[in-house]
Protein backbone atom coordinates (compact mmCIF):
# COMPACT_ATOMS: atom_id res chain seq x y z
CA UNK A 1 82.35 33.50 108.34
CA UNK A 2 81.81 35.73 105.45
CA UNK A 3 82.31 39.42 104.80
CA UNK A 4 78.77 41.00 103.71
CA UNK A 5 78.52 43.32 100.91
CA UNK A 6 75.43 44.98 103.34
CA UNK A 7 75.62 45.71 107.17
CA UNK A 8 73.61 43.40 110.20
CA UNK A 9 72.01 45.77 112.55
CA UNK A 10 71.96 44.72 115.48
CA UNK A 11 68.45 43.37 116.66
CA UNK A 12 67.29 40.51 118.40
CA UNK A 13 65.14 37.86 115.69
CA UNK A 14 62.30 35.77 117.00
CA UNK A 15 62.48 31.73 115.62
CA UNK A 16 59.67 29.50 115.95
CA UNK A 17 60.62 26.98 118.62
CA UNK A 18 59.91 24.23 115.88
CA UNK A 19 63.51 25.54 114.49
CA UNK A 20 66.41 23.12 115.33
CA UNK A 21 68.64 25.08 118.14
CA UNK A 22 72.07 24.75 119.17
CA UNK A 23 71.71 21.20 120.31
CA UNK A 24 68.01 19.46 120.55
CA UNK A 25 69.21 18.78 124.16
CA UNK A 26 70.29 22.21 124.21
CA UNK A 27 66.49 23.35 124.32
CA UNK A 28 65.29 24.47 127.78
CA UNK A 29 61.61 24.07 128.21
CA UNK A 30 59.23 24.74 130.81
CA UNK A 31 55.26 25.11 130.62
CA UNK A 32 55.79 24.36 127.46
CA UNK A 33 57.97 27.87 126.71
CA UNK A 34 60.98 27.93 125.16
CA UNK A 35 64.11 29.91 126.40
CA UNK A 36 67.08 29.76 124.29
CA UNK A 37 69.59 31.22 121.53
CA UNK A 38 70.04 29.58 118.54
CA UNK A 39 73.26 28.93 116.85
CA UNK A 40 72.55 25.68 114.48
CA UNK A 41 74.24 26.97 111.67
CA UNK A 42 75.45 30.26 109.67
CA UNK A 43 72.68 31.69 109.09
CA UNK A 44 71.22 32.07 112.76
CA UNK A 45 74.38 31.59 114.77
CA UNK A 46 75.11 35.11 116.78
CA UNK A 47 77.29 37.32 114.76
CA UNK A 48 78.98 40.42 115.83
CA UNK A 49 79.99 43.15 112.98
CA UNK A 50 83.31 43.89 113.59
CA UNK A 51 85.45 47.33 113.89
CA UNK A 52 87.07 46.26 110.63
CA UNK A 53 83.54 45.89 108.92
CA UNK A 54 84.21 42.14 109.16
CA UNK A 55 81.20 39.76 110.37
CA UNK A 56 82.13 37.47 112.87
CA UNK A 57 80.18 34.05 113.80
CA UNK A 58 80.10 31.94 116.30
CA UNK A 59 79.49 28.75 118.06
CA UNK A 60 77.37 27.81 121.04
CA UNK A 61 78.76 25.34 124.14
CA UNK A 62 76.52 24.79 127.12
CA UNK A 63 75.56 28.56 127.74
CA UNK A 64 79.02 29.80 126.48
CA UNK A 65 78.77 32.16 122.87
CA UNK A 66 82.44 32.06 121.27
CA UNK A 67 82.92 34.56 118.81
CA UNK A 68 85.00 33.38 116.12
CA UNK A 69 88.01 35.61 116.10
CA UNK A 70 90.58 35.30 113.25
CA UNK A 71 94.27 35.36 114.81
CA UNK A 72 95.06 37.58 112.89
CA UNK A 73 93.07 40.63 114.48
CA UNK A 74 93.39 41.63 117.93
CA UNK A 75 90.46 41.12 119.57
CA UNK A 76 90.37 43.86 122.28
CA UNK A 77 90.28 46.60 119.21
CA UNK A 78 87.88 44.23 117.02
CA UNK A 79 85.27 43.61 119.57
CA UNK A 80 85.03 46.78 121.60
CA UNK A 81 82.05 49.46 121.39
CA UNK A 82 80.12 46.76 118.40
CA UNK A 83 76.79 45.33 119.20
CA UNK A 84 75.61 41.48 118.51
CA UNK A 85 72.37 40.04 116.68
CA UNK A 86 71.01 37.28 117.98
CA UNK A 87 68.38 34.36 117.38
CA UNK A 88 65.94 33.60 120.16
CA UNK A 89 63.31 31.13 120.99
CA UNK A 90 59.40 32.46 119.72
CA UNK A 91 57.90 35.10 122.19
CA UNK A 92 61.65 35.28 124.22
CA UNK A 93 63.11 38.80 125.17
CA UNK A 94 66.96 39.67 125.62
CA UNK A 95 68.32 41.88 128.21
CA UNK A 96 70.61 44.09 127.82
CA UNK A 97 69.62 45.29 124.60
CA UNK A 98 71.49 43.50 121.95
CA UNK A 99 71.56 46.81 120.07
CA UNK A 100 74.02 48.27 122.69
CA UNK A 101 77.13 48.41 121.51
CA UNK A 102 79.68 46.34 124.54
CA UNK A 103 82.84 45.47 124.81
CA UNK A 104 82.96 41.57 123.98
CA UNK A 105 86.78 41.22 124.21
CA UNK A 106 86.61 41.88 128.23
CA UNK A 107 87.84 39.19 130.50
CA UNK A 108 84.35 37.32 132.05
CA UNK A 109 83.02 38.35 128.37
CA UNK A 110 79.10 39.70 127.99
CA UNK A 111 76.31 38.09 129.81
CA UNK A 112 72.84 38.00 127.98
CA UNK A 113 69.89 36.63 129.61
CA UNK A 114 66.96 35.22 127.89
CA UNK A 115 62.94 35.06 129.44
CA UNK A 116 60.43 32.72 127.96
CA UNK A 117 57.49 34.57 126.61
CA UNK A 118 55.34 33.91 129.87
CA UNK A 119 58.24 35.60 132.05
CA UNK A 120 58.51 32.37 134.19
CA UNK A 121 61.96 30.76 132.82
CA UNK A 122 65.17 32.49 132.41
CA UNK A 123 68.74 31.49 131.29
CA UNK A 124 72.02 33.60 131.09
CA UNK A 125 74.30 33.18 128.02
CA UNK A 126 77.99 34.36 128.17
CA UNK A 127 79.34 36.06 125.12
CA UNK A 128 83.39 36.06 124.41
CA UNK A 129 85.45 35.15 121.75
CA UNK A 130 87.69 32.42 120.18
CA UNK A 131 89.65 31.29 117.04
CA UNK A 132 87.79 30.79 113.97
CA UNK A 133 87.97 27.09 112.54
CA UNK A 134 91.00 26.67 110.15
CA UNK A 135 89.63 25.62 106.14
CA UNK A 136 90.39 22.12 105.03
CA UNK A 137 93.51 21.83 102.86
CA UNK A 138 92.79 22.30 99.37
CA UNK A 139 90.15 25.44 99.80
CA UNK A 140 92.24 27.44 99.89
CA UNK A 141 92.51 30.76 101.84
CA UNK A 142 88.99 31.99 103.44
CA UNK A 143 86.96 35.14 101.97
CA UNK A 144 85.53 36.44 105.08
CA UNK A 145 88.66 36.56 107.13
CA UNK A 146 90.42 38.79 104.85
CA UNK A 147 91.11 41.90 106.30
CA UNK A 148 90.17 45.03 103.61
CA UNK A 149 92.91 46.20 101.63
CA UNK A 150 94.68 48.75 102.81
CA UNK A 151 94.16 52.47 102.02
CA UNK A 152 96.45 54.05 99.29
CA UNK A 153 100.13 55.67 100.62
CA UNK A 154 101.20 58.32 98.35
CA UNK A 155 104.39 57.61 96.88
CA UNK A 156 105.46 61.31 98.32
CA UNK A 157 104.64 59.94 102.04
CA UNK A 158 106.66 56.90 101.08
CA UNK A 159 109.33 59.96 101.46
CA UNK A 160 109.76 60.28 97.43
CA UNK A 161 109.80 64.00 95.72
CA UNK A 162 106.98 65.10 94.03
CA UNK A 163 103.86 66.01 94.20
CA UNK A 164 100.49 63.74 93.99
CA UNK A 165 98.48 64.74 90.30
CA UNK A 166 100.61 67.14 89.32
CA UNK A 167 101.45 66.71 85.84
CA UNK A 168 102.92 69.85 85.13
CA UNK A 169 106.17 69.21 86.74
CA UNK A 170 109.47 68.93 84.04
CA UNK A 171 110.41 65.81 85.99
CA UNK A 172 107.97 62.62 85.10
CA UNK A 173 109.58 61.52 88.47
CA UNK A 174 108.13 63.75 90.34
CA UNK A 175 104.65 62.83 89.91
CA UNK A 176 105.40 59.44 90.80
CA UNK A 177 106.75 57.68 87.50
CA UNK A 178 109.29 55.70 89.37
CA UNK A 179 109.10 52.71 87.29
CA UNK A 180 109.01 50.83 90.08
CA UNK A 181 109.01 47.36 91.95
CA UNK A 182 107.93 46.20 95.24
CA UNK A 183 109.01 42.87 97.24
CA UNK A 184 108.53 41.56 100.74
CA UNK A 185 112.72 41.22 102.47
CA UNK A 186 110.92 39.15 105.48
CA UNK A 187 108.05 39.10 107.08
CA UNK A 188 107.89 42.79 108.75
CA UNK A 189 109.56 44.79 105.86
CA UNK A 190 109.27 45.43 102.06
CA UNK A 191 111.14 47.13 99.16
CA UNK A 192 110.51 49.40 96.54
CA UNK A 193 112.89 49.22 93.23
CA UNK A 194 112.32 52.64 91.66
CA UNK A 195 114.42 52.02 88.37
CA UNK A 196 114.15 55.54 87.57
CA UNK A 197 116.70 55.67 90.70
CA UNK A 198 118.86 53.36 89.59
CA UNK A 199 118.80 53.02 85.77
CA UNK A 200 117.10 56.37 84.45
CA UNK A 201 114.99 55.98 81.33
CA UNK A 202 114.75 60.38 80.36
CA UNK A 203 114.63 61.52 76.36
CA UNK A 204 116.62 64.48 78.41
CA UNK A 205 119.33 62.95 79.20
CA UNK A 206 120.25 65.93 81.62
CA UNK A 207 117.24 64.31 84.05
CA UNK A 208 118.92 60.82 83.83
CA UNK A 209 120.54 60.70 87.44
CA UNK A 210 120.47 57.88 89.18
CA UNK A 211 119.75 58.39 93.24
CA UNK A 212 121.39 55.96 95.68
CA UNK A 213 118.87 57.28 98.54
CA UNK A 214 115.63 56.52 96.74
CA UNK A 215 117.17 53.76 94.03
CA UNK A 216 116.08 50.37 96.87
CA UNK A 217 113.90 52.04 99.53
CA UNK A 218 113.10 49.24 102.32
CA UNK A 219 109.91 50.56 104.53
CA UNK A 220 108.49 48.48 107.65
CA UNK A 221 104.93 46.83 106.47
CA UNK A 222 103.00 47.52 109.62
CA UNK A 223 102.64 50.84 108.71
CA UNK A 224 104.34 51.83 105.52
CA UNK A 225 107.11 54.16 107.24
CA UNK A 226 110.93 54.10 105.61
CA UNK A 227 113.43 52.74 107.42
CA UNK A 228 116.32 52.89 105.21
CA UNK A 229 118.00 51.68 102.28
CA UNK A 230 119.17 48.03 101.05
CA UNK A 231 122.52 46.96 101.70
CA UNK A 232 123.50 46.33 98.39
CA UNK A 233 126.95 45.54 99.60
CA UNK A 234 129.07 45.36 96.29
CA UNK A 235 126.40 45.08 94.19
CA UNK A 236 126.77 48.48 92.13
CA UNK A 237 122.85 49.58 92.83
CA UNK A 238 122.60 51.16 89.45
CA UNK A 239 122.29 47.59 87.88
CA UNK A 240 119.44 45.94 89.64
CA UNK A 241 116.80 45.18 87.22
CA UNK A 242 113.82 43.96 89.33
CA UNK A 243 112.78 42.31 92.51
CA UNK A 244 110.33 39.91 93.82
CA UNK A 245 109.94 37.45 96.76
CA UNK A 246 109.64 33.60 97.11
CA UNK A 247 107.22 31.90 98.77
CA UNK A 248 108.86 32.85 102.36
CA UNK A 249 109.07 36.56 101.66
CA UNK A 250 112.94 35.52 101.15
CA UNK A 251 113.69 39.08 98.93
CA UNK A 252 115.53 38.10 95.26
CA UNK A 253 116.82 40.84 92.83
CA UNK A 254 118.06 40.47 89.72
CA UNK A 255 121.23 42.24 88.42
CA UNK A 256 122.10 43.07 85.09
CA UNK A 257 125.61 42.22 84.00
CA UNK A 258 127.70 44.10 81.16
CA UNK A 259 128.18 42.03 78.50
CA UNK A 260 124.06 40.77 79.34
CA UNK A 261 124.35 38.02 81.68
CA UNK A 262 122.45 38.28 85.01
CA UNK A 263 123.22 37.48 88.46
CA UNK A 264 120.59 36.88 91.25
CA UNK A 265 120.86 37.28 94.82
CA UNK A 266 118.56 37.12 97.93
CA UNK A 267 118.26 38.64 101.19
CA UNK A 268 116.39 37.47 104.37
CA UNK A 269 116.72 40.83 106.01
CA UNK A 270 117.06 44.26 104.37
CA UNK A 271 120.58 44.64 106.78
CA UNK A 272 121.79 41.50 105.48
CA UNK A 273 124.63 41.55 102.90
CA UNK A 274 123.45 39.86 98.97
CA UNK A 275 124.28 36.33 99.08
CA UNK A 276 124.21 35.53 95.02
CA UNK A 277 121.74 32.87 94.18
CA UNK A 278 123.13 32.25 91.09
CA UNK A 279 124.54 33.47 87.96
CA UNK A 280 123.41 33.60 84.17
CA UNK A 281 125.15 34.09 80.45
CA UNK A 282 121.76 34.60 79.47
CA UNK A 283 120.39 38.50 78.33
CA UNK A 284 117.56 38.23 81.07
CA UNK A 285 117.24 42.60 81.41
CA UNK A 286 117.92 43.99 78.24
CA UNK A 287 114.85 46.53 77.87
CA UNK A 288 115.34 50.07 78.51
CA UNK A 289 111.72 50.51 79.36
CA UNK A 290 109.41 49.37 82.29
CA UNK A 291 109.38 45.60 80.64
CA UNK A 292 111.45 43.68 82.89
CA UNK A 293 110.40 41.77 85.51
CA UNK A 294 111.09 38.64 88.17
CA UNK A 295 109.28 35.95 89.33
CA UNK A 296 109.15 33.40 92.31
CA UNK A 297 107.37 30.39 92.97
CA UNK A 298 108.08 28.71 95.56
CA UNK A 299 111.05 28.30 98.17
CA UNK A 300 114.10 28.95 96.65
CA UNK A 301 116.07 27.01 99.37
CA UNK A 302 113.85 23.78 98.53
CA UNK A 303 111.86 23.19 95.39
CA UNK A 304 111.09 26.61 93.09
CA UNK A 305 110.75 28.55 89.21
CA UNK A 306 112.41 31.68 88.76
CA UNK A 307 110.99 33.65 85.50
CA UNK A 308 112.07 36.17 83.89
CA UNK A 309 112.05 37.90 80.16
CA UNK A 310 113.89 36.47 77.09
CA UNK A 311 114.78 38.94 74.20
CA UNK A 312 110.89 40.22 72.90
CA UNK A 313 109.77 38.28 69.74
CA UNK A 314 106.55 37.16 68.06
CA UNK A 315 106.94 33.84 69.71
CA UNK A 316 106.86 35.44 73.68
CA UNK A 317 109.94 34.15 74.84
CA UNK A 318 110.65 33.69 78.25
CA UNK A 319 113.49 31.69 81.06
CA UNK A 320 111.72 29.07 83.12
CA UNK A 321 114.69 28.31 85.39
CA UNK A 322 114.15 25.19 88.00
CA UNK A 323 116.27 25.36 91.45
CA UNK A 324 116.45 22.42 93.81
CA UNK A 325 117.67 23.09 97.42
CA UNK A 326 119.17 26.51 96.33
CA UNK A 327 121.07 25.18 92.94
CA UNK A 328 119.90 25.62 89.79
CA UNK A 329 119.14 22.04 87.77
CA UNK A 330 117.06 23.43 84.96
CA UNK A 331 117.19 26.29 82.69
CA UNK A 332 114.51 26.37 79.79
CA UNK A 333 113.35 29.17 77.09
CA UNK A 334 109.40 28.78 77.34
CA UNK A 335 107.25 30.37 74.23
CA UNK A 336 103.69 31.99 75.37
CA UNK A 337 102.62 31.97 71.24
CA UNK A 338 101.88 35.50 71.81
CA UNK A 339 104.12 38.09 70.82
CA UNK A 340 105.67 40.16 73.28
CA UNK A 341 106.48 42.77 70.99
CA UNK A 342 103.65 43.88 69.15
CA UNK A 343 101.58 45.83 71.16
CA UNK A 344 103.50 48.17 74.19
CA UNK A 345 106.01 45.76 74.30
CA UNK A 346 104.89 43.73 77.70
CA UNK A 347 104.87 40.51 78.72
CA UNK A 348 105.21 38.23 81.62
CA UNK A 349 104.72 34.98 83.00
CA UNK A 350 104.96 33.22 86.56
CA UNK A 351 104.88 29.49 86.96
CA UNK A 352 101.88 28.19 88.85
CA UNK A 353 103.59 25.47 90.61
CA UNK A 354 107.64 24.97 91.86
CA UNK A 355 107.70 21.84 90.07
CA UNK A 356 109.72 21.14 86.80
CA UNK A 357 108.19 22.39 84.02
CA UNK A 358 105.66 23.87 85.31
CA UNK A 359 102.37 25.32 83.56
CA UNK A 360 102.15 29.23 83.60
CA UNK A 361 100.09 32.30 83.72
CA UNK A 362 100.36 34.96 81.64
CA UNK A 363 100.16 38.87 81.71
CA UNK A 364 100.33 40.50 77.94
CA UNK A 365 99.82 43.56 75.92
CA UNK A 366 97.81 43.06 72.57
CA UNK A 367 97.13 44.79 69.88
CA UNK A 368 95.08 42.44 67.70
CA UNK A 369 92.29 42.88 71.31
CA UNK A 370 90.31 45.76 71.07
CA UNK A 371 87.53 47.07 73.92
CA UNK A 372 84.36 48.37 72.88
CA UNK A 373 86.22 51.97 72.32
CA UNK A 374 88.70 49.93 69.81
CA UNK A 375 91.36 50.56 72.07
CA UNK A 376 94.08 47.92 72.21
CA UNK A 377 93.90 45.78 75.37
CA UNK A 378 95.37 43.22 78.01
CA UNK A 379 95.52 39.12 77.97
CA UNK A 380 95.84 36.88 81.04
CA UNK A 381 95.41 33.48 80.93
CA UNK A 382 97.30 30.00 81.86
CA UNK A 383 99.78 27.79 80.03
CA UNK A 384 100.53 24.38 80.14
CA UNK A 385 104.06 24.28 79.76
CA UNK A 386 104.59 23.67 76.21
CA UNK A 387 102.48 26.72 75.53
CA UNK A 388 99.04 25.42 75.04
CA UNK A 389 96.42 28.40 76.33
CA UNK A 390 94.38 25.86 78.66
CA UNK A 391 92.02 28.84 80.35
CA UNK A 392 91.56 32.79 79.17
CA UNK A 393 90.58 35.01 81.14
CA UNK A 394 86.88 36.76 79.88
CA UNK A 395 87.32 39.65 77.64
CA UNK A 396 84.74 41.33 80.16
CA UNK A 397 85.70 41.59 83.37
CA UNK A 398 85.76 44.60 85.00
CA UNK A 399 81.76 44.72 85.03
CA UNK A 400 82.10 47.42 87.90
CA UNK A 401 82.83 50.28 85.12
CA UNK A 402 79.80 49.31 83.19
CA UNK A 403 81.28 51.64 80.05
CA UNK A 404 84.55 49.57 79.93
CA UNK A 405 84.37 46.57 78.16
CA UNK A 406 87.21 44.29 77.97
CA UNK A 407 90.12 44.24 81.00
CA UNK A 408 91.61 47.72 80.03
CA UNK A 409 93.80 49.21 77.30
CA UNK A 410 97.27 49.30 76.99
CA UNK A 411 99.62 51.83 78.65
CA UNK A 412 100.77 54.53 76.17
CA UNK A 413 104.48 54.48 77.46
CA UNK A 414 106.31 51.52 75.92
CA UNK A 415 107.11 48.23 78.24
CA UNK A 416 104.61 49.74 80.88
CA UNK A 417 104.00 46.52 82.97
CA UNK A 418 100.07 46.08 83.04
CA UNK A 419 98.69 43.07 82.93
CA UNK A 420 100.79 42.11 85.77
CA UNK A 421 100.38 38.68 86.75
CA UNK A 422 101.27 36.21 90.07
CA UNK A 423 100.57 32.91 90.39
CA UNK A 424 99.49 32.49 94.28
CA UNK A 425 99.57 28.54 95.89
CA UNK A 426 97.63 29.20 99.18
CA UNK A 427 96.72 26.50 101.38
CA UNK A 428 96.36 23.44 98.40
CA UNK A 429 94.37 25.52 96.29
CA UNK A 430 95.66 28.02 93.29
CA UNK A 431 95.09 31.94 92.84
CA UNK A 432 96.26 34.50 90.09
CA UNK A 433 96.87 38.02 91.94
CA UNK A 434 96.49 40.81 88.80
CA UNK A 435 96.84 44.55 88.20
CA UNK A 436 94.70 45.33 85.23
CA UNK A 437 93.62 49.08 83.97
CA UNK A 438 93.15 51.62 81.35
CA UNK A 439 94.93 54.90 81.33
CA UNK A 440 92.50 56.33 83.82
CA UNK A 441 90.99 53.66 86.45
CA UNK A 442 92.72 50.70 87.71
CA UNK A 443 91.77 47.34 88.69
CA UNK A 444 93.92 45.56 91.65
CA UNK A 445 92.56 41.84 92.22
CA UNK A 446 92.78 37.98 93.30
CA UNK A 447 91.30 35.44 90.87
CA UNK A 448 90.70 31.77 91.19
CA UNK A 449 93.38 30.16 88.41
CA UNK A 450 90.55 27.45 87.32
CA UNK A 451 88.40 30.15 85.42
CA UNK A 452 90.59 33.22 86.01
CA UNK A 453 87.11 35.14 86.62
CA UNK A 454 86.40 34.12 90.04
CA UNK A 455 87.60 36.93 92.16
CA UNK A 456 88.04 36.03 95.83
CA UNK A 457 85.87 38.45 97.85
CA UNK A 458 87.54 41.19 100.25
CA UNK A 459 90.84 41.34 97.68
CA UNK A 460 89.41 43.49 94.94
CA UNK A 461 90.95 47.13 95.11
CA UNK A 462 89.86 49.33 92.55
CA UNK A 463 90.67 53.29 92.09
CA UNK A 464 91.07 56.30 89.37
CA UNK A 465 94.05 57.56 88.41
CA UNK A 466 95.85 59.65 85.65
CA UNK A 467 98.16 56.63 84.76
CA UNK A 468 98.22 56.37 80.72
CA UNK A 469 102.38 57.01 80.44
CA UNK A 470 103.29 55.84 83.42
CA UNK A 471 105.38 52.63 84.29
CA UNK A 472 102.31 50.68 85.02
CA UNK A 473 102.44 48.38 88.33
CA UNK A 474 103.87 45.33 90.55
CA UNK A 475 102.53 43.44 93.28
CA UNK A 476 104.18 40.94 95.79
CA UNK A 477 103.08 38.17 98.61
CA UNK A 478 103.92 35.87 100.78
CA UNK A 479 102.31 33.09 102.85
CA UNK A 480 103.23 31.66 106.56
CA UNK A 481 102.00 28.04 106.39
CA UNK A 482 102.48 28.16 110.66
CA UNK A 483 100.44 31.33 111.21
CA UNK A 484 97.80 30.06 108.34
CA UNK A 485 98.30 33.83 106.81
CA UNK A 486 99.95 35.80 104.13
CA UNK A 487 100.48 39.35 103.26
CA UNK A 488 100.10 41.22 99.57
CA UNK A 489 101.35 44.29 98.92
CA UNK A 490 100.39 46.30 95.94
CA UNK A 491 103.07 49.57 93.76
CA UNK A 492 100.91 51.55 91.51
CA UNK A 493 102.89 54.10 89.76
CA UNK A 494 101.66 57.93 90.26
CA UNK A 495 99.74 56.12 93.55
CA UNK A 496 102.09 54.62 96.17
CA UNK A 497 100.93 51.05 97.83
CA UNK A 498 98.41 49.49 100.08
CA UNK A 499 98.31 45.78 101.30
CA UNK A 500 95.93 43.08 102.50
CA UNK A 501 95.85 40.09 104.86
CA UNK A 502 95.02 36.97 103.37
CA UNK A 503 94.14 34.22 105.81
CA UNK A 504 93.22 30.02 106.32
CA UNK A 505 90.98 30.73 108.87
CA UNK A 506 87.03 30.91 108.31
């Protein structure tokens, strides 16, 4: 099943009856006329176009048309009111009209019958639905079955003051400059770390308030609506840093200490009280910018890498820090070789794998890049883990703005976080999920880690926005290896979010 960049009207298509059918047994013949739907592969199998825009297959049994549903639609809103294009034998006719739209999620399904071209043979077909067919392990997750992203939610319908594009406002804050982070806290719920709640960055330092009702925001995902707040429990809220997820959509946060040390905790549910993962002596958030950030990879009850910034330098320092069965074993200082302080002052990295010493990808800010406009510009690609660049990303990618060459200029506000970068293991095979940009348009997307250039189709999410000194952006995911599905969930500053369903069936 793929997703179509064009739409399949509906229409019925007549095959020569030399074309291989369903089954060669499957071909009913009398007088020498044929009478039959063909289904042999994916290019003449019926298909159905969705109410998401999504094109379904199918496959054929006796006189039986399955529709291969994806579990993770509901069929009785995907399949009602859409009409079906099918593949008949030369000289056959279809009634009803293929072209009407029906209601294929109905219990006894949609029957279709088929006469020969001299009128004298008939046969009835039954169209309903099924599952899809679940991808070998090792492909990955499937680009058909991915449900669209998401439409934008304003960060003021997220239930944050303001007002959407305007810039006039005294308070940056108000137009949506929340220098923010967003994290799954279990499967139905996700958070949003607006730092300029909890730790205000304001040249007026009459503005710098923090705000224990907007500081950790926790919203349901289903459809974006607050719930509440996260119990922070004696965890002083003004010191949380940054938050991500592991592999689970188990929530971590990390807490800066006085002194600089760190402390990490998790939760499994937004009610639950911190449990503390583990504690550092380490300076892990020491920027009073947009610059830090936390990564996950992994489960960080079993096997996982935790990264986070090191003090910026012209060597790109970063912690690599290895956890087996929720205890830390390894700590490490990894160097990128690119600065992380020339530039805007951001960088990032996120191990690829939960194994020790992992390889990495990285996100950076670089001011020895320039675009076609000589702007400075953004680096992504992957390191092995003593810091050898084994794959850059193309210079070029963003070949949908045909005026914008390279992958976007730097934010003008210092430590905005753009490229962010995070490494996705789906189903055996690896992905880098990135938020790339200039100051004016904005680039959301999933990328196969081999080339960093393959972008996984139905993920890309791109938009405009007035974003140049804002805190830049953060994205989150997790995967359910029972369900064969995962969830991303995009923060833009001076946007809001919007999400998308990854999947393992085709």
């Amino acid at each position: 099943m793929k997703l179509y960049k064009y739409l399949l009207s509906a229409s019925i298509v007549a095959i020569s009856a030399a074309m291989v059918s369903c089954d060669d047994d499957d071909i009913f013949t009398v007088d020498n006329q044929q009478c039959f739907i063909l289904g042999s592969s994916d290019l003449d199998c019926p298909k159905v176009e969705g109410r998401s825009g999504i094109i379904w297959k199918s496959r054929i049994s006796n006189d039986t048309i399955y529709l291969k549903i994806s579990p993770s639609v509901d069929p009785a809103e995907e399949l009602d009111s859409v009409s079906i294009k099918l593949y008949v034998s030369k000289g056959a006719t279809v009634s009803p009209d293929p072209s009407i739209p029906q209601n294929f999620a109905k219990e006894g399904g949609v029957k279709y019958t088929v006469t020969s071209g001299d009128g004298k043979t008939t046969r009835t077909y039954v169209v309903t639905h099924g599952l899809t067919d679940i991808v070998e392990y090792g492909d990955g997750f499937t680009r058909g079955a991915t449900s669209s992203p998401s439409e934008f939610t304003s960060f003021t319908n997220l239930g944050y003051p303001g007002e959407l594009n305007n810039f006039n406002l005294g308070d940056s804050r108000q137009y949506g400059d929340l220098n923010g982070y967003v994290a799954f806290c279990g499967h139905d719920h996700f958070v949003i770390l607006a730092g300029q709640y909890t730790y205000p960055k304001f040249d007026n330092a009459a503005l710098a308030v923090p705000d224990e009702t907007l500081a950790l925001k926790v919203f349901k995902y289903s459809d974006f609506s607050p719930v509440g707040n996260l119990n922070t429990g004696s965890v002083p809220y003004t010191s949380f840093r940054a938050v991500t997820s592991d592999i689970n959509g188990v929530l971590v946060a990390g807490v800066a200490l006085d002194g600089g040390g760190a402390d990490f905790y998790y939760w499994k549910s937004y009610t639950d009280a911190p449990t503390k993962l583990a504690h550092f002596s380490e300076t892990m958030f020491a920027n009073r910018d947009g610059a830090d950030y936390l990564q996950v990879t992994g489960d960080i009850f079993g096997a996982c890498n935790i990264c986070t910034n090191a003090t910026r330098g012209p060597e790109g320092l970063h912690y690599m820090i290895h956890m087996e069965n929720g205890a830390v074993s390894d700590i490490q200082t990894v160097s990128t070789g690119y600065s992380s302080s020339d530039g805007n002052g951001w960088q990032m990295i996120s191990a690829i794998t939960p194994e020790l010493h992992s390889s990495y990808v990285v996100g950076d800010t670089d001011k020895t890049i320039a675009d076609g406009n000589g702007n400075n510009t953004l680096r992504v690609c992957a390191n092995t883990y003593s810091g050898k660049t084994k794959v850059n990303m193309p210079v070029v990618l963003q070949t949908w703005n045909s005026w914008w060459v390279g992958t976007g200029s730097m934010h003008n506000r210092t430590g905005a976080r753009r490229p962010f970068v995070s490494a996705m293991n789906i189903n055996g095979k690896h992905y880098v999920a990135l938020q790339l940009g200039t100051g004016w348009w904005f680039h959301n997307d999933i990328v196969e880690l081999d080339d960093l250039s393959t972008r996984v189709v139905g993920t890309e999410i791109k938009y405009a926005v007035n974003n140049g000194w804002s805190f830049g952006a953060s994205c989150d995911w997790y995967w359910d290896p029972d369900k064969k599905e995962g969830f991303t969930i995009y923060y833009t500053e001076r946007s809001g979010v919007c999400s998308s369903r990854l999947t393992c069936y085709e």
